[in-house]
Protein backbone atom coordinates (compact mmCIF):
# COMPACT_ATOMS: atom_id res chain seq x y z
CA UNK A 1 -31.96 -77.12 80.21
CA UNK A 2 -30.77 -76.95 83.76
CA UNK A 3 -27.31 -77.59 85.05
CA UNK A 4 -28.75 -80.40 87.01
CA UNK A 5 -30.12 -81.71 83.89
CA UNK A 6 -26.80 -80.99 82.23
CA UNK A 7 -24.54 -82.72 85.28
CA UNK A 8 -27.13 -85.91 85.12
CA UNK A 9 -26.67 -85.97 80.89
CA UNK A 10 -22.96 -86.25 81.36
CA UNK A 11 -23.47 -89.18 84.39
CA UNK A 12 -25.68 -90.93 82.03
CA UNK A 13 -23.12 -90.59 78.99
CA UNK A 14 -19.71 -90.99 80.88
CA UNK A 15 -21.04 -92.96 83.94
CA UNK A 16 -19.04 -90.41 85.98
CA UNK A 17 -20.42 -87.46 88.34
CA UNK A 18 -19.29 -84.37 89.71
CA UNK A 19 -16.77 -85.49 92.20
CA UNK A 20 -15.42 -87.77 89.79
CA UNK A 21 -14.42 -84.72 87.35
CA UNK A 22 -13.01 -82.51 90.27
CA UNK A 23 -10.73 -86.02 91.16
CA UNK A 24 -9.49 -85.98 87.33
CA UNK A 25 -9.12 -82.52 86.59
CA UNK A 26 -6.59 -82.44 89.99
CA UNK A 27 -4.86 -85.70 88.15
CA UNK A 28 -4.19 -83.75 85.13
CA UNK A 29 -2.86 -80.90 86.76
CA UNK A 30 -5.89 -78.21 85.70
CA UNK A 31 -6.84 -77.85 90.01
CA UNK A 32 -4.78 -77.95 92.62
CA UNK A 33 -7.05 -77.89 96.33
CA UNK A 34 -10.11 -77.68 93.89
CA UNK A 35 -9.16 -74.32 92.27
CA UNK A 36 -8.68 -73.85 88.63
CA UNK A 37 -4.85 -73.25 87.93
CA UNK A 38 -3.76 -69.98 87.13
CA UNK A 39 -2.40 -71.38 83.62
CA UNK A 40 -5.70 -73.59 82.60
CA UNK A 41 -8.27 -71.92 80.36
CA UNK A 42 -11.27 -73.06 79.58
CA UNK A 43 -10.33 -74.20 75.96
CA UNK A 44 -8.09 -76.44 77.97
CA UNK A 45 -11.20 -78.75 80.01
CA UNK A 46 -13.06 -78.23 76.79
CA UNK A 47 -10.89 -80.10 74.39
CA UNK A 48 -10.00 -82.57 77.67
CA UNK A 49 -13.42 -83.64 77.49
CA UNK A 50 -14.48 -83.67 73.95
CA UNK A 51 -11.08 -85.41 73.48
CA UNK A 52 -11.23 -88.18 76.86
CA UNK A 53 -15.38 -88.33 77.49
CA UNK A 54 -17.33 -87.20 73.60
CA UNK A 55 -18.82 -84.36 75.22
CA UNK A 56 -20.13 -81.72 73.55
CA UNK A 57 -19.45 -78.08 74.00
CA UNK A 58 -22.12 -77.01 76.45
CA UNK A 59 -21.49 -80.00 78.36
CA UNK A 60 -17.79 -79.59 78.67
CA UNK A 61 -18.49 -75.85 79.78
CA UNK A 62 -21.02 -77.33 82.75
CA UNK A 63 -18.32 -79.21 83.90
CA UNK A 64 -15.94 -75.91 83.95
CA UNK A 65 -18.46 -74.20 85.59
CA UNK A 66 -18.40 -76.72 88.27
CA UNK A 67 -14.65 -77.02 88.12
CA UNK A 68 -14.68 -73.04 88.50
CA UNK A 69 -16.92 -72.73 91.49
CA UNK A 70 -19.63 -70.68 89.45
CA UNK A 71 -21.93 -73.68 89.39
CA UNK A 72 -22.14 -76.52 92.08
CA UNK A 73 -24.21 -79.85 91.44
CA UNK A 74 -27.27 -78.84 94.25
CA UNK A 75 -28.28 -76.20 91.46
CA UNK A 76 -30.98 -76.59 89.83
């Protein structure tokens, strides 16, 4: 699967896209100026959204790796 495919799964499931996630994470203190925290692993954004949105595992890690900067939603 892509991570297009993967950001456009979790859109469909949580109605909510990329921005959207950086805009939360920042709320709950896991990026601050759209860098991952020193302190936040990602175990931390994992159980966040398993816990907040039902995603799964591989989902929840797309979203780190857009949170982290390894990934960005023009990827295909």
């Amino acid at each position: 699967m892509s991570f297009q495919a993967y950001l456009n799964n979790i859109k469909n499931k949580t109605g909510k896209d990329a921005e959207d996630f950086r805009k939360l994470a920042e709320q709950k203190g896991f990026t601050k100026k759209g860098k991952i925290t020193a302190n936040t692993k990602a175990g931390d954004i994992v159980k966040w959204l398993k816990e907040e949105f039902q995603l799964g595992y591989g989902h929840a890690m797309a979203i780190y790796a857009l949170l982290k900067g390894i990934k960005d939603e023009h990827e295909e």
